[in-house]
Protein backbone atom coordinates (compact mmCIF):
# COMPACT_ATOMS: atom_id res chain seq x y z
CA UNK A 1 17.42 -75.05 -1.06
CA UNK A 2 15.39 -73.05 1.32
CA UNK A 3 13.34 -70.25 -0.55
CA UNK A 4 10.86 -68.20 1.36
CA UNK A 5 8.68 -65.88 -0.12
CA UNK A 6 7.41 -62.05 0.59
CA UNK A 7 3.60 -61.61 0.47
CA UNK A 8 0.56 -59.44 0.75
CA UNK A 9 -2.54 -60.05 0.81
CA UNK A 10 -1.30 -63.67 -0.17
CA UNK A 11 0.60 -62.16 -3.52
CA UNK A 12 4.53 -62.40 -3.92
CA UNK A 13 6.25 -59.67 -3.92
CA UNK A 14 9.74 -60.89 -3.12
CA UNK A 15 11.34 -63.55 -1.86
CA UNK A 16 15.13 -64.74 -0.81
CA UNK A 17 16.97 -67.56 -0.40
CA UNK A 18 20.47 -69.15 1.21
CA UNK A 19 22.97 -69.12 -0.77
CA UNK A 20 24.70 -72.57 -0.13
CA UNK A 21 27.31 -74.42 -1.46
CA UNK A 22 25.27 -74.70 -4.74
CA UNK A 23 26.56 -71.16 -5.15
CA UNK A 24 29.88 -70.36 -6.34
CA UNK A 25 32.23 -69.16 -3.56
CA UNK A 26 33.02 -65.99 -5.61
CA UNK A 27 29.28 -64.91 -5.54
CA UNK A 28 28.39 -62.32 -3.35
CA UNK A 29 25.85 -62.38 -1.07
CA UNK A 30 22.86 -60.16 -3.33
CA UNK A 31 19.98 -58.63 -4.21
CA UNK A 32 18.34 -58.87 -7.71
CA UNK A 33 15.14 -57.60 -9.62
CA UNK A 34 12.72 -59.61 -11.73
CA UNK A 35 10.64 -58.22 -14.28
CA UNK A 36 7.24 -60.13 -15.38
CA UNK A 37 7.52 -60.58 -19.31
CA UNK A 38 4.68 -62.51 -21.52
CA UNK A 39 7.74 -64.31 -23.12
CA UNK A 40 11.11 -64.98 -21.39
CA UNK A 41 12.86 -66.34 -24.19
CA UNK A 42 11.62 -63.53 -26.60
CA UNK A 43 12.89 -61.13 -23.94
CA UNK A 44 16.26 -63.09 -23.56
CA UNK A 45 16.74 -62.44 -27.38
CA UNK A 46 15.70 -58.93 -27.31
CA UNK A 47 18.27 -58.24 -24.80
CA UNK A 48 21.46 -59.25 -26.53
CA UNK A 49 19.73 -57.72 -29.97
CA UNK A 50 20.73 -54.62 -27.89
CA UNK A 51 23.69 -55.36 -27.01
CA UNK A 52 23.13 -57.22 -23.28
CA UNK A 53 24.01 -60.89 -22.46
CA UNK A 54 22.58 -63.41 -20.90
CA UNK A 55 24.18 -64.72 -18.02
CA UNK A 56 21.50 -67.74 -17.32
CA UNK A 57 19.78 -68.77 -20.39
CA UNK A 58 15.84 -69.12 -20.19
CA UNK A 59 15.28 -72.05 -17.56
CA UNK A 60 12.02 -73.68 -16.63
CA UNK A 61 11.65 -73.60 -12.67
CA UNK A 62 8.65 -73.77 -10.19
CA UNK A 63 6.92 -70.53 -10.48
CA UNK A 64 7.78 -70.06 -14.08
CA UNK A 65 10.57 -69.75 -16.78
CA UNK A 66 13.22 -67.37 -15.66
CA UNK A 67 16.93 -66.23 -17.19
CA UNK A 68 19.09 -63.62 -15.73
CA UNK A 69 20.60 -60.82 -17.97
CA UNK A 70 22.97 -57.87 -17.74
CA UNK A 71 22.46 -54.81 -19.82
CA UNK A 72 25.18 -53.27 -21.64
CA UNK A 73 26.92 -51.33 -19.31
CA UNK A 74 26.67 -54.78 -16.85
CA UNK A 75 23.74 -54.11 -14.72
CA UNK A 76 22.27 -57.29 -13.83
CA UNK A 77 18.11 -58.48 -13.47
CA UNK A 78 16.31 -61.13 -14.24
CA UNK A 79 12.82 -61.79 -16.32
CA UNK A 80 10.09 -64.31 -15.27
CA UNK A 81 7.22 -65.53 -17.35
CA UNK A 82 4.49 -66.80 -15.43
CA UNK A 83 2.39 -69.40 -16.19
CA UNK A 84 -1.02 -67.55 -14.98
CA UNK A 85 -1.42 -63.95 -14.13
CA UNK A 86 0.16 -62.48 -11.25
C-alpha cells in the first residue's frame, strides 16, 4: 500500500493513500480526521459509553495505535495514540 505523507517543517500533518483492492468496492473514495489521544483504547471505550461505535477496533500500526469511530448521529474520525510526542 502506497502511503505518502503531508509535512512541514519535517512534521505530519496529513497524509493519503490508494485505495486498492484491499478496500471494499462499496467504499468511497474519502477524506477522514484523526485526533491525537494519550490512550486509544480508553478513547475507543469512551466513545460508545456515549453512545458512538466503533467501526475499527483499536489496531496497532506503524506510526501508532489507531481505531476509527462514528459518533452518534454517524459522523465518522479516527483517534491515534502515538508512541512519542508529536
Amino acid at each position: 500500500m502506497l502511503y505518502h505523507e503531508l509535512q512541514i517543517d519535517g512534521r505530519t500533518i496529513g497524509g493519503c493513500m490508494v485505495m486498492d483492492e484491499n478496500w471494499p468496492a462499496e467504499v468511497p473514495t474519502h477524506w477522514t480526521v484523526y485526533f491525537a489521544t494519550e490512550d486509544t483504547d480508553a478513547t475507543a471505550a469512551k466513545c460508545v459509553e456515549l453512545g458512538g461505535t466503533v467501526q475499527v477496533p483499536p489496531t496497532d500500526i506503524p506510526p501508532g495505535r489507531f481505531a476509527v469511530l462514528n459518533d452518534p448521529q454517524g459522523g465518522m474520525f479516527s483517534v491515534m495514540t502515538f508512541p512519542q510526542p508529536i
